[in-house]
C-alpha atoms as a PDB file:
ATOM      1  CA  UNK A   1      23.845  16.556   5.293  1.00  0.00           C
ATOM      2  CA  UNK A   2      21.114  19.142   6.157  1.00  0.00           C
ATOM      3  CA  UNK A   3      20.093  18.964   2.257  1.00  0.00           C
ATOM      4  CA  UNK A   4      20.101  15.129   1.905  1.00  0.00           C
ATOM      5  CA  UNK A   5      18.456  14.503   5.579  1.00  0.00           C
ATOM      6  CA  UNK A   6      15.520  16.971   3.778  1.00  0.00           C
ATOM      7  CA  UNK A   7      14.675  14.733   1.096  1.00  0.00           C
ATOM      8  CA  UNK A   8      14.365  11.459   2.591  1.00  0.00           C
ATOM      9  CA  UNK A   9      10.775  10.737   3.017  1.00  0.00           C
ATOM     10  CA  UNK A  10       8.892  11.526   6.250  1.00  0.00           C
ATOM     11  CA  UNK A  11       7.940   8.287   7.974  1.00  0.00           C
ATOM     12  CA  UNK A  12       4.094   7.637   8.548  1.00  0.00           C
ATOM     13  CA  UNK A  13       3.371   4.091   9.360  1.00  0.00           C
ATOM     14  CA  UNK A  14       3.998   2.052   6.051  1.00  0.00           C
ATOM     15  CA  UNK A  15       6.752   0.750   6.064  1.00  0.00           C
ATOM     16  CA  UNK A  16       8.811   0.853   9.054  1.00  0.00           C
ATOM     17  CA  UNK A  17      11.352  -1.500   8.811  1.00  0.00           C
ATOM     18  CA  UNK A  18      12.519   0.388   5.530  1.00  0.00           C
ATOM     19  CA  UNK A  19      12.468   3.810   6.757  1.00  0.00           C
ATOM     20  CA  UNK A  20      14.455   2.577  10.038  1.00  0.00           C
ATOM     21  CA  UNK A  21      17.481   1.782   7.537  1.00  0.00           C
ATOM     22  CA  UNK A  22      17.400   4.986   5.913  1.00  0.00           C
ATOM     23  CA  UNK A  23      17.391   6.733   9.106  1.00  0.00           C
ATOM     24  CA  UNK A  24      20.244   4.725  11.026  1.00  0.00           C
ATOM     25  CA  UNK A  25      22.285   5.138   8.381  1.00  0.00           C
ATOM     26  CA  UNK A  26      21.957   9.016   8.296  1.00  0.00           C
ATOM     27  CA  UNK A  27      22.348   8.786  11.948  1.00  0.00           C
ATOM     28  CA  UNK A  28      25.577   6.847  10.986  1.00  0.00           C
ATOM     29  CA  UNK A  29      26.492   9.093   9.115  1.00  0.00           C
ATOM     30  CA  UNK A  30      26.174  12.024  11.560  1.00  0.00           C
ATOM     31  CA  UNK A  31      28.474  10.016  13.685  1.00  0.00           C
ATOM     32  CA  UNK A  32      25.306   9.807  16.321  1.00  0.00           C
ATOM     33  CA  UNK A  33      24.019   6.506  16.097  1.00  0.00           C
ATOM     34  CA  UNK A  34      26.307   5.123  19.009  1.00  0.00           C
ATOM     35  CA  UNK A  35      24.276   7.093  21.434  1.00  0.00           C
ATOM     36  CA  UNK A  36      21.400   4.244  20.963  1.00  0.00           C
ATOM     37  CA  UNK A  37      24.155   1.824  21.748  1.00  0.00           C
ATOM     38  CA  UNK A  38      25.868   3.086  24.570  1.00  0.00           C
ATOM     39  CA  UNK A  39      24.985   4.228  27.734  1.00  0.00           C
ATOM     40  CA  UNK A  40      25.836   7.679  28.842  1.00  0.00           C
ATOM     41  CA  UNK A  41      28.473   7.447  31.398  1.00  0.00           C
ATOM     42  CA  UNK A  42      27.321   8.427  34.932  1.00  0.00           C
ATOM     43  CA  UNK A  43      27.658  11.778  36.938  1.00  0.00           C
ATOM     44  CA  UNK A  44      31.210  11.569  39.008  1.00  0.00           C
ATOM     45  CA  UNK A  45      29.973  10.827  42.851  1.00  0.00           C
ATOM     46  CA  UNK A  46      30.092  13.497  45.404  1.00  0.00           C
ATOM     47  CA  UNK A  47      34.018  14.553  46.467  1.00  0.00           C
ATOM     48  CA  UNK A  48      35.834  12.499  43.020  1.00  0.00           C
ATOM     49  CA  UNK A  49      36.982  15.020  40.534  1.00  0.00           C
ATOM     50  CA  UNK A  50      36.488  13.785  36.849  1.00  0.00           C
ATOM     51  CA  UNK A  51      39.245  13.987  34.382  1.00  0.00           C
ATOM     52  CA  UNK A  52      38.247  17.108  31.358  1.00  0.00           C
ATOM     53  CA  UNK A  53      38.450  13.994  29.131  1.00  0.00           C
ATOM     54  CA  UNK A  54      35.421  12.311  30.657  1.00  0.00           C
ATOM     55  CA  UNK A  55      33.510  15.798  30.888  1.00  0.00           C
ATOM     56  CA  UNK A  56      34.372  15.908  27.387  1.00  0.00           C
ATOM     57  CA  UNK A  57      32.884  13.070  26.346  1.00  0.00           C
ATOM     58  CA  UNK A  58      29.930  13.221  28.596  1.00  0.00           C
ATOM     59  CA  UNK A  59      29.103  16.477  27.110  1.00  0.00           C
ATOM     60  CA  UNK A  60      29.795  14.924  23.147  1.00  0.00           C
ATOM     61  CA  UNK A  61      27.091  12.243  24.532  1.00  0.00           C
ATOM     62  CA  UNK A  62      24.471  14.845  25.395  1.00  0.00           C
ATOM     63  CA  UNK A  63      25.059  16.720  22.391  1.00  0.00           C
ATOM     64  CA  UNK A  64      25.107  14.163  20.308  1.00  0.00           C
ATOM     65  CA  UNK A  65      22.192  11.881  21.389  1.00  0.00           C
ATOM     66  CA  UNK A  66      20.110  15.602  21.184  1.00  0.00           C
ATOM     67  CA  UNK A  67      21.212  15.650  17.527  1.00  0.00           C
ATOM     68  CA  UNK A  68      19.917  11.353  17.316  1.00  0.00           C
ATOM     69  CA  UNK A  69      16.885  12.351  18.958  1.00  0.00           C
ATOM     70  CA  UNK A  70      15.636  15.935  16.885  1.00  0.00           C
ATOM     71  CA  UNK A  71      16.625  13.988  13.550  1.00  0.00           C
ATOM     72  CA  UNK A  72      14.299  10.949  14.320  1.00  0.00           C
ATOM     73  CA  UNK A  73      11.510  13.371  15.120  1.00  0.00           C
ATOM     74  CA  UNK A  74      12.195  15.465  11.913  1.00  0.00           C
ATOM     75  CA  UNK A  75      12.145  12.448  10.148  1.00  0.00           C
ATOM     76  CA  UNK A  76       8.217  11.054  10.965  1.00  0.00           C
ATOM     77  CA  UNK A  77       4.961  13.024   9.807  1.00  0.00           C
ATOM     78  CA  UNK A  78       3.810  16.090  11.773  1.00  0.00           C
ATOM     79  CA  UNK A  79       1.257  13.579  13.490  1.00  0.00           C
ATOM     80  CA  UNK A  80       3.572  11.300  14.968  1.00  0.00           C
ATOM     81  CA  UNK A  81       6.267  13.688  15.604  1.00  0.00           C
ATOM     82  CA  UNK A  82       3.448  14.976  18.132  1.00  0.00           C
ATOM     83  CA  UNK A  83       2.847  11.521  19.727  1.00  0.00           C
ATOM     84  CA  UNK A  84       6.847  10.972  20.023  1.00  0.00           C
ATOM     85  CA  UNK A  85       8.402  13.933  20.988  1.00  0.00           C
ATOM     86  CA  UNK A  86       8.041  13.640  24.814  1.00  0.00           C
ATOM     87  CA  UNK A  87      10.662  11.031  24.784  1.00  0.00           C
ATOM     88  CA  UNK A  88      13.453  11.665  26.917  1.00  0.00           C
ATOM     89  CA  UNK A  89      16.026  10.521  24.757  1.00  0.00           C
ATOM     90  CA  UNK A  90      17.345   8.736  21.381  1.00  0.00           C
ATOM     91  CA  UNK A  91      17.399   4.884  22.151  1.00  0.00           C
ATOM     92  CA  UNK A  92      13.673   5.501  24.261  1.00  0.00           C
ATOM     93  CA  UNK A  93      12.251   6.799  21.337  1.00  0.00           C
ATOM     94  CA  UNK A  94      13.878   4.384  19.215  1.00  0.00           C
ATOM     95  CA  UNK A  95      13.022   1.671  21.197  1.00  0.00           C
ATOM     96  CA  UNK A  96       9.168   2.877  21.377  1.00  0.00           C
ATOM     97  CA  UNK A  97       9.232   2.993  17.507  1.00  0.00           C
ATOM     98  CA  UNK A  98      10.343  -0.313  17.026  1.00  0.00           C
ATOM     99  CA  UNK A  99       8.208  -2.078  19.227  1.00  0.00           C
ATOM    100  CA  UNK A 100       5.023  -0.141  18.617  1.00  0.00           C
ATOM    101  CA  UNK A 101       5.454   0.086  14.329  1.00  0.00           C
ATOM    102  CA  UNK A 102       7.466  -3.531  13.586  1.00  0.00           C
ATOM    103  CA  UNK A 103       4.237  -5.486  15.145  1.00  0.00           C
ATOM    104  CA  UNK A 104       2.239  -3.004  13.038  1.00  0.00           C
ATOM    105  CA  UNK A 105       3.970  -3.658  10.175  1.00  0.00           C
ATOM    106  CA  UNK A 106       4.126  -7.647  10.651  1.00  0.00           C
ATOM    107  CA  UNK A 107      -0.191  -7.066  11.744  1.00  0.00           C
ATOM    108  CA  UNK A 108      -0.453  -5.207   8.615  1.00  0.00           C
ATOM    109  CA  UNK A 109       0.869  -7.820   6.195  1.00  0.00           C
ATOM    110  CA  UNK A 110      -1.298 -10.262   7.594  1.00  0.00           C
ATOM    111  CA  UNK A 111      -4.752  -8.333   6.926  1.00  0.00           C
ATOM    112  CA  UNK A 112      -3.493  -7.428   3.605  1.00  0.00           C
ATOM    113  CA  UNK A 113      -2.808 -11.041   2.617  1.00  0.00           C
ATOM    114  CA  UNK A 114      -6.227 -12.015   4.163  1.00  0.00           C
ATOM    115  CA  UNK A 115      -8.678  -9.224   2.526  1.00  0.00           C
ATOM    116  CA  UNK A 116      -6.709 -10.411  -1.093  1.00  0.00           C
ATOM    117  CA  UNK A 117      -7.289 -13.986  -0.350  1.00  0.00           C
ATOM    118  CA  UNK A 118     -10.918 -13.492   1.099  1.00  0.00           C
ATOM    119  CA  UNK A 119     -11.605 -11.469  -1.107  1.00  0.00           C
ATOM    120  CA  UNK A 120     -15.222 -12.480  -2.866  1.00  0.00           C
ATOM    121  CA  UNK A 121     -16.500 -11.039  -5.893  1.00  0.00           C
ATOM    122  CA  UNK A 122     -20.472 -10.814  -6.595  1.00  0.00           C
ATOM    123  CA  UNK A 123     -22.732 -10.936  -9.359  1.00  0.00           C
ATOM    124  CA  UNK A 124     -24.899  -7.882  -7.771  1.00  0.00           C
ATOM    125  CA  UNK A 125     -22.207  -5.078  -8.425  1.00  0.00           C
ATOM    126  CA  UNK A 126     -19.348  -4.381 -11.625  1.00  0.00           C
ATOM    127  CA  UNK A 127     -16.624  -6.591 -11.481  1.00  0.00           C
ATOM    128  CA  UNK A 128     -14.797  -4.135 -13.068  1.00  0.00           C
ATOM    129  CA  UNK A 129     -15.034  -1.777  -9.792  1.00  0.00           C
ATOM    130  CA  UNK A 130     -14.606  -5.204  -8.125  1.00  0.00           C
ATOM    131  CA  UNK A 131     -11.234  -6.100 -10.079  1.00  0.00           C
ATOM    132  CA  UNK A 132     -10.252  -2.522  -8.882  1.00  0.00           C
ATOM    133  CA  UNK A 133     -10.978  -2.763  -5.170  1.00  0.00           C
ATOM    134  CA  UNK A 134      -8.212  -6.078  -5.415  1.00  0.00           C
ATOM    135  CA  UNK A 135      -5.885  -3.987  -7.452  1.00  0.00           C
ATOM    136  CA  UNK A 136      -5.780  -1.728  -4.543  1.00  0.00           C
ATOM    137  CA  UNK A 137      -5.327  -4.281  -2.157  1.00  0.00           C
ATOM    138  CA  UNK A 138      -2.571  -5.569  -4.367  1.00  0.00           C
ATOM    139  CA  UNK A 139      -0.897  -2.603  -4.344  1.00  0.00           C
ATOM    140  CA  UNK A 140      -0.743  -2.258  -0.910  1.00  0.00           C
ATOM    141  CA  UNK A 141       1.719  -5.429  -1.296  1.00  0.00           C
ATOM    142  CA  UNK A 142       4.816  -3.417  -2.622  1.00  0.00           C
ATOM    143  CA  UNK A 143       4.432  -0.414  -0.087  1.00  0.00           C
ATOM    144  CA  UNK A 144       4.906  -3.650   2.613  1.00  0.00           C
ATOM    145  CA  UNK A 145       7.867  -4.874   0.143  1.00  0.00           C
ATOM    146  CA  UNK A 146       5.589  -8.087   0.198  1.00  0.00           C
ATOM    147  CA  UNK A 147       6.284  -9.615  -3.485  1.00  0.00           C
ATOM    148  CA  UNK A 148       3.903 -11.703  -5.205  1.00  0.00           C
ATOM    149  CA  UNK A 149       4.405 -12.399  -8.209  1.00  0.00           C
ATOM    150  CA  UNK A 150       2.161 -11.019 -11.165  1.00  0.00           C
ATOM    151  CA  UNK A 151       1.042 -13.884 -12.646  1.00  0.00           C
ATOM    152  CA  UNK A 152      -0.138 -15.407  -9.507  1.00  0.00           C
ATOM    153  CA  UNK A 153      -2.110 -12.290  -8.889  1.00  0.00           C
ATOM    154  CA  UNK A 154      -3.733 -12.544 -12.260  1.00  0.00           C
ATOM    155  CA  UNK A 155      -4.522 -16.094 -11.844  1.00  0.00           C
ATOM    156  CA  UNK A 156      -5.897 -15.387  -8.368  1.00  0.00           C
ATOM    157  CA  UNK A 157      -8.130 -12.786  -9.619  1.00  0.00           C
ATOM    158  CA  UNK A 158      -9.637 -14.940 -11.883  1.00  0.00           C
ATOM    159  CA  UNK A 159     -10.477 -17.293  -9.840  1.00  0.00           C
ATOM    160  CA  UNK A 160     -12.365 -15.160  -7.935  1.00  0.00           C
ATOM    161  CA  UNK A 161     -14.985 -13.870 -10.935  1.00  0.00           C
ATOM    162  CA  UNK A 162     -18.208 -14.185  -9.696  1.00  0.00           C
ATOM    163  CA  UNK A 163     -20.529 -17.216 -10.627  1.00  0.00           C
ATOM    164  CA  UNK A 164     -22.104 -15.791 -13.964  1.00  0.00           C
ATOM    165  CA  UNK A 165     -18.567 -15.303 -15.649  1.00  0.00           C
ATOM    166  CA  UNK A 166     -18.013 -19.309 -15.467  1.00  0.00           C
ATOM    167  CA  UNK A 167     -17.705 -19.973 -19.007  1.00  0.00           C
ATOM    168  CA  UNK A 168     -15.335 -16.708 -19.066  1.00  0.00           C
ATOM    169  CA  UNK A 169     -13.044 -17.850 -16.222  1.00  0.00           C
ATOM    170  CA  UNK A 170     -12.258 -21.238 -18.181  1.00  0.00           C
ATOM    171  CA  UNK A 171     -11.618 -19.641 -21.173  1.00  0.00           C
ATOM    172  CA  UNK A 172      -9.260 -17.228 -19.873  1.00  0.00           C
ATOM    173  CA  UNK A 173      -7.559 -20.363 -17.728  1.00  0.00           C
ATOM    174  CA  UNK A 174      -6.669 -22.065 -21.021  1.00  0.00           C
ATOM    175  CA  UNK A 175      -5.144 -18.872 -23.040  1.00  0.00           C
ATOM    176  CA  UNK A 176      -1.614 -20.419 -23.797  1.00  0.00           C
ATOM    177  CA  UNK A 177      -0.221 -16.889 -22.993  1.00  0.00           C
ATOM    178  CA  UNK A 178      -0.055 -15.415 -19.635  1.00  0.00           C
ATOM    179  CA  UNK A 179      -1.972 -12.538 -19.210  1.00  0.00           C
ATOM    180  CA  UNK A 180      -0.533  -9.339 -17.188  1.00  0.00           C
ATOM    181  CA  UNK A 181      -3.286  -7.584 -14.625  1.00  0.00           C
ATOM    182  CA  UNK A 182      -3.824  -4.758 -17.521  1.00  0.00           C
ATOM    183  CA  UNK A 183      -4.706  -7.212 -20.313  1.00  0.00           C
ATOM    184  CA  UNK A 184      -7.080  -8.863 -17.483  1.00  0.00           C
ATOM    185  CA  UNK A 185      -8.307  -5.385 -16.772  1.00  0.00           C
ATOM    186  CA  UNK A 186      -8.610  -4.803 -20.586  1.00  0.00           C
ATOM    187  CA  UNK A 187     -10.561  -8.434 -20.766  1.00  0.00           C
ATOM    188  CA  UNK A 188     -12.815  -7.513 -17.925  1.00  0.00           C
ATOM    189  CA  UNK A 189     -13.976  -4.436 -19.214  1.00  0.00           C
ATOM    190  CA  UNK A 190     -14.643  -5.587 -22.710  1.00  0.00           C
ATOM    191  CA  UNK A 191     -16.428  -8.643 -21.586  1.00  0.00           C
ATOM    192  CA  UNK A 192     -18.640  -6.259 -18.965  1.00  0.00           C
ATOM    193  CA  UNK A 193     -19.441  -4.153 -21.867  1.00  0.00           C
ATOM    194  CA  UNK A 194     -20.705  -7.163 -23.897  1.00  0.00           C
ATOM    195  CA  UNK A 195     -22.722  -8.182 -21.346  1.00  0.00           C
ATOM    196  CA  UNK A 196     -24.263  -4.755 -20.661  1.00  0.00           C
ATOM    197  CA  UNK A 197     -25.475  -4.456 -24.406  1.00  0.00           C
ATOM    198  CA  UNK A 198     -26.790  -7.888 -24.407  1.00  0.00           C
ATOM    199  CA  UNK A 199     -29.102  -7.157 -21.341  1.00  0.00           C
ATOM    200  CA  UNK A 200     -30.268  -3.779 -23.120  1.00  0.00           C
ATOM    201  CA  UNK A 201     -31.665  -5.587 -26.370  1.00  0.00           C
ATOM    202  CA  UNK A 202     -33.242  -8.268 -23.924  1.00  0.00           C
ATOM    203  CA  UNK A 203     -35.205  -5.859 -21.930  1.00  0.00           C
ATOM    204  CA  UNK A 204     -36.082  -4.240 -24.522  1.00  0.00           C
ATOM    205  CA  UNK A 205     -39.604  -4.492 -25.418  1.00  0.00           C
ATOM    206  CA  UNK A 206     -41.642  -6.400 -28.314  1.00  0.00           C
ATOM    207  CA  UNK A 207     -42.753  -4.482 -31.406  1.00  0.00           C
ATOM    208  CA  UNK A 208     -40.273  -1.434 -30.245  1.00  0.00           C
ATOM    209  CA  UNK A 209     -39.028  -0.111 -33.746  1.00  0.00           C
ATOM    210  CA  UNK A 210     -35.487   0.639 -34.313  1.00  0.00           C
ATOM    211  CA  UNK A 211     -34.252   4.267 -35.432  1.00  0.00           C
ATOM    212  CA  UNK A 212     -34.764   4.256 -38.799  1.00  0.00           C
ATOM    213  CA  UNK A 213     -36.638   1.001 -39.903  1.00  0.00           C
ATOM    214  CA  UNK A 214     -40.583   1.077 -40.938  1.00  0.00           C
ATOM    215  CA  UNK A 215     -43.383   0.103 -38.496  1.00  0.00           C
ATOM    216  CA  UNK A 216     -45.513  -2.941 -39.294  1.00  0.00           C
ATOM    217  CA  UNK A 217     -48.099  -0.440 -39.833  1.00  0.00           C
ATOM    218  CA  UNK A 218     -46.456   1.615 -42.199  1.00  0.00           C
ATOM    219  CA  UNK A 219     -45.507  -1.718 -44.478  1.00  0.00           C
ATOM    220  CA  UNK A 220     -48.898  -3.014 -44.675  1.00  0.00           C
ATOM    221  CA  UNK A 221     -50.507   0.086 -45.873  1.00  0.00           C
ATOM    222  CA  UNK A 222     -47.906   0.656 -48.771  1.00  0.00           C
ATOM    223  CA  UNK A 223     -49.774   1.488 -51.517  1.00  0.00           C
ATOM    224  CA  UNK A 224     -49.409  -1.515 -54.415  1.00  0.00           C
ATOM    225  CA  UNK A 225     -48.421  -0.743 -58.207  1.00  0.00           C
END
């Protein structure tokens, strides 16, 4: 158990709800997760003499929820186990994690969905690093197990090409196949690339001669036959 409790991945703030299965279930498995459950019985008052069966099992409780406890802790980054480990016992640290990382969680989804939806793209900057910055943001989506499907992304995206691309948006809205994000990427890129040669031979300026063609000079004073 030692072996298989090593290789579950260490919990640091993504995705609570997900590591909090993984982890009961080892706990299950340990035959410890009761102690979050159920209480541990009281101390026997002052004069009654307690039976070795409930000593025994008081003792199993301790033992046990100490077991609950160090595995939880063992099972977060180095970073939280600091912040956590002062709690007193299994179901208070349990508790603390679920109320503190579950809103976090539920918080988190929301800003993600907002920065994808608000998300603005601008003339002034690449819209291939711009395509990449919602990529990211998209990718967040999965590590939240928040599933949107790919072609909505894609179409989403689009939508959100900056003013100039206008006539490159509608073209790519009436493609009869649907496009996955890395044949938008691939569209992006090629259509950014177009654009960057066209503005070099714009700027470029009047009577510049190409590599390897004559000057006006030079063809004028070609000696005739």
């Amino acid at each position: 158990m030692t072996t298989k409790f090593a290789k579950l991945e260490k919990f640091e703030v993504v995705d609570f709800r997900r590591w909090k299965k993984k982890m009961h279930f080892m706990l299950t498995t340990l035959k410890a997760a009761y102690v979050m459950t159920t209480p541990r019985s009281t101390e026997p008052e002052e004069g009654v003499v307690e039976t070795a069966e409930e000593t025994r099992k008081r003792q199993k409780w301790v033992n046990d929820d100490y077991i609950c406890k160090v595995h939880i802790l063992n099972g977060m980054s180095d970073a939280l186990f600091d912040i956590h480990s002062e709690a007193l016992c299994a179901k208070e640290l349990w508790d603390t994690l679920e109320l503190k990382y579950i809103t976090e969680d539920a918080s988190s989804k929301k800003f993600l969905v907002s920065d994808f939806n608000n998300y603005k793209m601008e003339d002034s900057r690449f819209v291939t690093e711009q395509y990449n910055e919602l990529i990211g943001i998209y990718g967040q989506f999965k590590l939240h197990r928040m599933n949107m499907d790919e072609s909505i992304a894609v179409s989403t995206i689009i939508d959100k090409l900056p003013p100039s691309w206008k006539d490159f948006k509608h073209n790519l809205k009436h493609q009869k196949e649907e496009l996955s994000l890395v044949q938008l990427a691939s569209h992006i890129r090629i259509e950014e690339s177009l654009r960057a040669k066209e503005s070099d031979k714009s700027e470029k300026p009047k009577g510049k001669v190409e590599p390897g063609q004559p000057s006006v000079h030079m063809v004028e004073n070609k000696p005739r036959n």
